[in-house]
N, C-alpha and C. Protein backbone atom coordinates (compact mmCIF):
# COMPACT_ATOMS: atom_id res chain seq x y z
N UNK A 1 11.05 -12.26 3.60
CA UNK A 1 11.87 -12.34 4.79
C UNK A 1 12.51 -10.97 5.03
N UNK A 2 12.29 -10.81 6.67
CA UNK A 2 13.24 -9.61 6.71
C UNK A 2 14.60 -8.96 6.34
N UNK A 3 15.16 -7.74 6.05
CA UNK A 3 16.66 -7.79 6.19
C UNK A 3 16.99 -8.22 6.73
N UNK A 4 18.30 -8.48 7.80
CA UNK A 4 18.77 -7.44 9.16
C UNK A 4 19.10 -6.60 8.99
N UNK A 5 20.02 -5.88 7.89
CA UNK A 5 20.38 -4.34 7.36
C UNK A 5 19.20 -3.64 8.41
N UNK A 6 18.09 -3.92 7.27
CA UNK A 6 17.21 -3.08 8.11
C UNK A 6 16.80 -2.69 9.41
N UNK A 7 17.33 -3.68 10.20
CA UNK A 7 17.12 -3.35 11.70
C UNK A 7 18.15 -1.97 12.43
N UNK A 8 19.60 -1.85 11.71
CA UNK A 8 20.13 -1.39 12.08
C UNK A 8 20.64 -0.21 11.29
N UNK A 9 19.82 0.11 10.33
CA UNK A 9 19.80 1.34 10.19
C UNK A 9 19.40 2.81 10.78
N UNK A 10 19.92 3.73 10.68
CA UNK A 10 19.96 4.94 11.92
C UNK A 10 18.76 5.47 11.81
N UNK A 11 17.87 5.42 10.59
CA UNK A 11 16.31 5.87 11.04
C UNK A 11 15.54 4.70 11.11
N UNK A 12 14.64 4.55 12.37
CA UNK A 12 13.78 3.67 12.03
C UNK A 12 12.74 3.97 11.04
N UNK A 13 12.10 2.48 10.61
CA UNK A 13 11.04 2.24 9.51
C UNK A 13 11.46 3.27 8.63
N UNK A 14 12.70 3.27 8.00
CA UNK A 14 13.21 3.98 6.91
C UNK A 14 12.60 4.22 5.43
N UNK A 15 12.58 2.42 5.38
CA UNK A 15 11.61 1.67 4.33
C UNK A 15 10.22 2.44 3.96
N UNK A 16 9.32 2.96 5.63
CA UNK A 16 8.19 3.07 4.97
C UNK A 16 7.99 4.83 5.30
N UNK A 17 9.22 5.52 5.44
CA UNK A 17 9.03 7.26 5.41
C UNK A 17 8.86 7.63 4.16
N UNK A 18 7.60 8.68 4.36
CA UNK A 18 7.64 9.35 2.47
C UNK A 18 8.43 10.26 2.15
N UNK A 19 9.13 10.26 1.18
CA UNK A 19 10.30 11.51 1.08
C UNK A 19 10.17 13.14 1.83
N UNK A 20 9.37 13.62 2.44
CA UNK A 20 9.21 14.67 2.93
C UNK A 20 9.23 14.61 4.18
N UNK A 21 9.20 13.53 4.90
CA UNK A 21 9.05 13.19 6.04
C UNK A 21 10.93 12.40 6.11
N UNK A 22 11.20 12.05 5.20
CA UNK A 22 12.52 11.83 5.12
C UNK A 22 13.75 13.01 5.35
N UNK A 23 13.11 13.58 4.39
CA UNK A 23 14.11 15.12 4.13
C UNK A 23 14.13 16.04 5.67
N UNK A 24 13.48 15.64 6.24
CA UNK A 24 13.65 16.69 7.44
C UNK A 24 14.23 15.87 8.54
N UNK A 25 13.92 14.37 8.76
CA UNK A 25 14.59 13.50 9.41
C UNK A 25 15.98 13.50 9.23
N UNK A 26 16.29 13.50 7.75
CA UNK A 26 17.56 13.27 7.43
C UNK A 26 18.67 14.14 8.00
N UNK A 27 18.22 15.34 8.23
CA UNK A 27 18.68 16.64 8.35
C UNK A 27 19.47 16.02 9.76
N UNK A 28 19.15 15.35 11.09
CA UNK A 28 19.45 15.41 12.41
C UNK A 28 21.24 14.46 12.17
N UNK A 29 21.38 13.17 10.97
CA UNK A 29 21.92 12.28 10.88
C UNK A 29 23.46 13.29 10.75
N UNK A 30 24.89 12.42 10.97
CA UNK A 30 25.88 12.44 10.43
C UNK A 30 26.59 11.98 9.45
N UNK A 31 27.35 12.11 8.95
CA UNK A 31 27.97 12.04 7.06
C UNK A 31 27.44 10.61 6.96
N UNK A 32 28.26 9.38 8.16
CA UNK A 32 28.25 8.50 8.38
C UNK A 32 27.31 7.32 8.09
N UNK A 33 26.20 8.14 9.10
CA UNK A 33 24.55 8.08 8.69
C UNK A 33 24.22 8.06 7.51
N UNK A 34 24.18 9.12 6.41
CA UNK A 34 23.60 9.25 5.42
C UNK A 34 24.15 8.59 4.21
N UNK A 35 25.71 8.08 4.61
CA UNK A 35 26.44 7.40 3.73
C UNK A 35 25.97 5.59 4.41
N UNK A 36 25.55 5.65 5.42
CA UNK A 36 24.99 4.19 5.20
C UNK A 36 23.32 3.62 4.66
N UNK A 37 22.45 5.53 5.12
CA UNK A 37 21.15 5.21 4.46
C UNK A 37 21.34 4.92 2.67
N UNK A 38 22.62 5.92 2.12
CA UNK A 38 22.68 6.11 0.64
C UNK A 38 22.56 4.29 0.27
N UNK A 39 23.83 3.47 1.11
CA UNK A 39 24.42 2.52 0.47
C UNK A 39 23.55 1.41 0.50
N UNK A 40 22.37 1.76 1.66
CA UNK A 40 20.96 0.87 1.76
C UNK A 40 20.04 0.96 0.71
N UNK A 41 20.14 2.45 0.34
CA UNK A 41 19.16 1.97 -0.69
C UNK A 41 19.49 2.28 -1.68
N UNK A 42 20.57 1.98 -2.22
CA UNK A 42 21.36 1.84 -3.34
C UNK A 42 20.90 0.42 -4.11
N UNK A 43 21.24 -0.18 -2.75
CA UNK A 43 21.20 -1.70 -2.72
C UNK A 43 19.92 -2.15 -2.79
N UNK A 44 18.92 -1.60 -2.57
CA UNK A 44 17.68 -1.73 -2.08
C UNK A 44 16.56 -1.35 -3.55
N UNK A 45 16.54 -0.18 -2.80
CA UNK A 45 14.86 0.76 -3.34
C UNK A 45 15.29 1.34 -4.73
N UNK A 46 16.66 1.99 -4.65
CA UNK A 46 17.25 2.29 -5.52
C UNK A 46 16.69 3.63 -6.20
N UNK A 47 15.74 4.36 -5.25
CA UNK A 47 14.84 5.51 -5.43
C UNK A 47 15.33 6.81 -6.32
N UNK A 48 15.33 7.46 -7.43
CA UNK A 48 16.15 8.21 -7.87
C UNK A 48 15.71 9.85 -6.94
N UNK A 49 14.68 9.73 -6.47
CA UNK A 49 14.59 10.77 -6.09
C UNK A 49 15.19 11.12 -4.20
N UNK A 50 14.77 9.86 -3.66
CA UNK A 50 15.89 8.98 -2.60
C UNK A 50 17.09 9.36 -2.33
N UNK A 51 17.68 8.58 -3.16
CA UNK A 51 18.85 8.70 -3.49
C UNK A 51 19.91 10.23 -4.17
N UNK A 52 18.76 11.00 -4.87
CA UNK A 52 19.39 12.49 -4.83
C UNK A 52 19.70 13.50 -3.33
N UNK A 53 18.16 13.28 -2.63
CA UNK A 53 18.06 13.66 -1.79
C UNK A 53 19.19 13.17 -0.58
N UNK A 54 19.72 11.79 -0.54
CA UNK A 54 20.50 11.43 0.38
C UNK A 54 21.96 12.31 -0.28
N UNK A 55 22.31 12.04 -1.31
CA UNK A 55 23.36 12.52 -1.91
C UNK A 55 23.85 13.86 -1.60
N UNK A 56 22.84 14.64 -1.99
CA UNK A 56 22.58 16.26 -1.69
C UNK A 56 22.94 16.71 -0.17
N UNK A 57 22.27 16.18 0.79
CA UNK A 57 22.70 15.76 2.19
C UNK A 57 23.81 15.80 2.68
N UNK A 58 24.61 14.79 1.75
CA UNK A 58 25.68 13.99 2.45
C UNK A 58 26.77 15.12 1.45
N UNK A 59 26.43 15.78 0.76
CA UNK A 59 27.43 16.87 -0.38
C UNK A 59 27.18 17.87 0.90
N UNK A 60 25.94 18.06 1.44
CA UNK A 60 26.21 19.52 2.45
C UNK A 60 27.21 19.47 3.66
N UNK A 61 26.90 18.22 4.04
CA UNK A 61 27.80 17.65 5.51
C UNK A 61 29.12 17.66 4.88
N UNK A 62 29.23 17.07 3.96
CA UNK A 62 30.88 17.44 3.36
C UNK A 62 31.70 18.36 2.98
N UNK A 63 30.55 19.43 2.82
CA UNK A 63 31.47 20.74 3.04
C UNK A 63 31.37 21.65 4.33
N UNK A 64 30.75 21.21 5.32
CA UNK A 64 30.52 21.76 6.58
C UNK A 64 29.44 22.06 7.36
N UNK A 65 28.48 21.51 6.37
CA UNK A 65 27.40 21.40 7.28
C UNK A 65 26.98 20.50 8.61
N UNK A 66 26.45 21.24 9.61
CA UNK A 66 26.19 20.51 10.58
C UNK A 66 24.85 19.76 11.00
N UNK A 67 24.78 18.64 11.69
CA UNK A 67 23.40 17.80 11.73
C UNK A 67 23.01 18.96 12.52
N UNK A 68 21.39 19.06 12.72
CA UNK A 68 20.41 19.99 13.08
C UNK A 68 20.05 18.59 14.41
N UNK A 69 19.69 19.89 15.11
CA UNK A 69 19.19 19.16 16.80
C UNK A 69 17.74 18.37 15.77
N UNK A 70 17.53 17.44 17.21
CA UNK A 70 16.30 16.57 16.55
C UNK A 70 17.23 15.23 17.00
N UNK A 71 15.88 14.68 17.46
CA UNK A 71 16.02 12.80 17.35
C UNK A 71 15.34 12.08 15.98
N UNK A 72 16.26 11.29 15.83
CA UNK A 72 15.37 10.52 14.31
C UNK A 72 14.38 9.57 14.63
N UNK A 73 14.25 9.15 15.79
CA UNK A 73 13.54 8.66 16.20
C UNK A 73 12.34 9.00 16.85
N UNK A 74 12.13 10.03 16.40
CA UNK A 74 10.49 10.96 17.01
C UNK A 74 9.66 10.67 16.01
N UNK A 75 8.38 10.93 16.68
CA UNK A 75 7.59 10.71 16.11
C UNK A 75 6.86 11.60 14.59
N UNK A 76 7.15 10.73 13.69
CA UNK A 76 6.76 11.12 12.82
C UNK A 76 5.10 12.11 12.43
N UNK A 77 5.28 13.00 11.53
CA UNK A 77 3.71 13.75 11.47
C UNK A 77 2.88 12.72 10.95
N UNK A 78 3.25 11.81 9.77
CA UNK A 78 2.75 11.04 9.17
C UNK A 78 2.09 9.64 9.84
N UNK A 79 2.64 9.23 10.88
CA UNK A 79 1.77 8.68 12.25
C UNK A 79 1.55 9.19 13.17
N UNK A 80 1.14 10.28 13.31
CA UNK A 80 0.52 10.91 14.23
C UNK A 80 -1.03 10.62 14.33
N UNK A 81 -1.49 10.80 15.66
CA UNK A 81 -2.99 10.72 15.66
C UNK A 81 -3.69 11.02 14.74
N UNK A 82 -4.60 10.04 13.89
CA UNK A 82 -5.40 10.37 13.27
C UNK A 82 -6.94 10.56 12.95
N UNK A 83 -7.62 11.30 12.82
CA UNK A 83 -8.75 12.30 13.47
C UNK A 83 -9.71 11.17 11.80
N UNK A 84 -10.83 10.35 12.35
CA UNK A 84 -11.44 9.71 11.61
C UNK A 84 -12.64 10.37 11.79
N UNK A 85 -13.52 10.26 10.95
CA UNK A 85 -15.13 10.58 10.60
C UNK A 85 -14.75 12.01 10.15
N UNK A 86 -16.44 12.51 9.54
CA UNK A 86 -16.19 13.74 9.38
C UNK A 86 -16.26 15.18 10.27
N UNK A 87 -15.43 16.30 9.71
CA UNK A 87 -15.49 17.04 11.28
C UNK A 87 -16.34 18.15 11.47
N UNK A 88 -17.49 18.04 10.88
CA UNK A 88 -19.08 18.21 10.98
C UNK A 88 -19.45 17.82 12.08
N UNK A 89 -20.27 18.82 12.93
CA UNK A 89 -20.85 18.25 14.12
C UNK A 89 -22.64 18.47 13.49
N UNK A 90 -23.43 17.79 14.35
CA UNK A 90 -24.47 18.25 14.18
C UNK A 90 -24.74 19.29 14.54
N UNK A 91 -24.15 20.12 15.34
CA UNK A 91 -24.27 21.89 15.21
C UNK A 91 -23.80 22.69 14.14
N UNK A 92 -22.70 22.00 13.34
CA UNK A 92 -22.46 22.65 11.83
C UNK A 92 -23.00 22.09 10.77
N UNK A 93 -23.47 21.19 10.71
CA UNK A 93 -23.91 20.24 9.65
C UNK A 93 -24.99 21.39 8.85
N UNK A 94 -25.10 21.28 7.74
CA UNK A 94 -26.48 21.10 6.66
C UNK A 94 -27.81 20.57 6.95
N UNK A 95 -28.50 21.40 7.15
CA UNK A 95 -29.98 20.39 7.07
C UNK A 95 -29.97 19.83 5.79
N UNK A 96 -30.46 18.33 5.89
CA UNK A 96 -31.29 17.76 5.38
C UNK A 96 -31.92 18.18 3.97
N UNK A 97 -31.80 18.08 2.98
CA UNK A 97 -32.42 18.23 1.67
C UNK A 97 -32.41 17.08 0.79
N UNK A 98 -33.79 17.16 0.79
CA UNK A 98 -34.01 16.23 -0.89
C UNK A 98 -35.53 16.33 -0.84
N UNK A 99 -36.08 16.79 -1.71
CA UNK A 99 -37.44 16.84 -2.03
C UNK A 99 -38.10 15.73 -2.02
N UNK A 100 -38.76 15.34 -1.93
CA UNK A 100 -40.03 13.95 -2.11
C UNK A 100 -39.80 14.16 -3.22
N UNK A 101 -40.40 12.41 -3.35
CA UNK A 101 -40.41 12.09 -5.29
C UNK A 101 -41.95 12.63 -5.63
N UNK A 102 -43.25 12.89 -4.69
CA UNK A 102 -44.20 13.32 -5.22
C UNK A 102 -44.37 14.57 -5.33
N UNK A 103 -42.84 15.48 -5.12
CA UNK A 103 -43.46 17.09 -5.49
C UNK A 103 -43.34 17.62 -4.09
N UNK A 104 -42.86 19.26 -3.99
CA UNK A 104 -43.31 19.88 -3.00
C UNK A 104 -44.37 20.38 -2.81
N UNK A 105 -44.25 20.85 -1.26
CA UNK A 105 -45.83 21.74 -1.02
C UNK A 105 -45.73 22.78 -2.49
N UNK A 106 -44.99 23.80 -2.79
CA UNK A 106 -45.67 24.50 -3.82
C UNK A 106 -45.52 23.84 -4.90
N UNK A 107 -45.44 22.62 -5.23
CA UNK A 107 -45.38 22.49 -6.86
C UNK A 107 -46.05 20.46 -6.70
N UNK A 108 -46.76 20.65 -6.46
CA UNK A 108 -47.47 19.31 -6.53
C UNK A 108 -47.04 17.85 -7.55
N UNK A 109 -46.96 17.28 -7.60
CA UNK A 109 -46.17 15.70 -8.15
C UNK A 109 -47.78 15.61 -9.34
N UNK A 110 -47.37 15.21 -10.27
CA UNK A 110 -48.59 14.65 -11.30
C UNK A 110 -48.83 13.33 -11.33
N UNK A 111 -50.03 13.02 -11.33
CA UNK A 111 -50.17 11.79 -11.56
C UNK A 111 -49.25 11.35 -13.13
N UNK A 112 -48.78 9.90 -13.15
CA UNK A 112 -48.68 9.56 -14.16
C UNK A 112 -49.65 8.98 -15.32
N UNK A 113 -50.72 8.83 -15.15
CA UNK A 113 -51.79 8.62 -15.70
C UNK A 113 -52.08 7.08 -16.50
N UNK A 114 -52.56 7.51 -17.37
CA UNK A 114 -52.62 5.71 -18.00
C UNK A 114 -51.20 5.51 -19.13
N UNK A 115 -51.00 4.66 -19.25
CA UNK A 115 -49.98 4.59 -20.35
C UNK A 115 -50.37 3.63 -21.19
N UNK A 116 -51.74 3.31 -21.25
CA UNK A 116 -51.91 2.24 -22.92
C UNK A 116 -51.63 2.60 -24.23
């Protein structure tokens, strides 16, 4: 079952950002913010590396640091369009290799002969 916590926390899909994609999000939030992401997943995920990172944050804003422009709600790099198949065209591609199992033109395949 869902939270509701979770609905109303200041980044969305908080739950499923990977810490690097966190750390730069985090950056836009106020003390406020980061003291309610800390107390979520305190309660929660309980992440030690998470949880430094929120800490660290919320130690800079407390001595005067200011949130950085940015919406937290943009779109993440980590869902961004993602580019499927490989990015080989048939104008860059590799020809084709694999020899026949009977041998090339210069080196001819042997019979296997009798085996009684």
């Amino acid at each position: 079952m869902a939270d509701p916590a979770r609905n109303t926390l200041p980044l969305p899909d908080y739950d499923h950002l990977p810490i690097g994609g966190l750390e730069s999000r985090v950056r836009s939030l106020s003390s406020g913010e980061v003291e309610e992401l800390l107390a979520y997943e305190r309660s929660h995920g309980d992440r030690l590396p998470v949880t430094s990172l929120l800490a660290a944050r919320l130690g800079q804003l407390e001595a005067g640091a200011e949130p950085t422009s940015g919406h937290p709600g943009a779109l993440r790099p980590e869902s961004g369009a993602h580019r499927s198949g490989s990015p080989a065209s048939p104008a860059t591609a590799a020809q084709p290799f694999s020899p026949p199992p009977h041998g090339t033109p210069d080196q001819r395949g042997r019979p296997k002969g009798d085996r009684a």
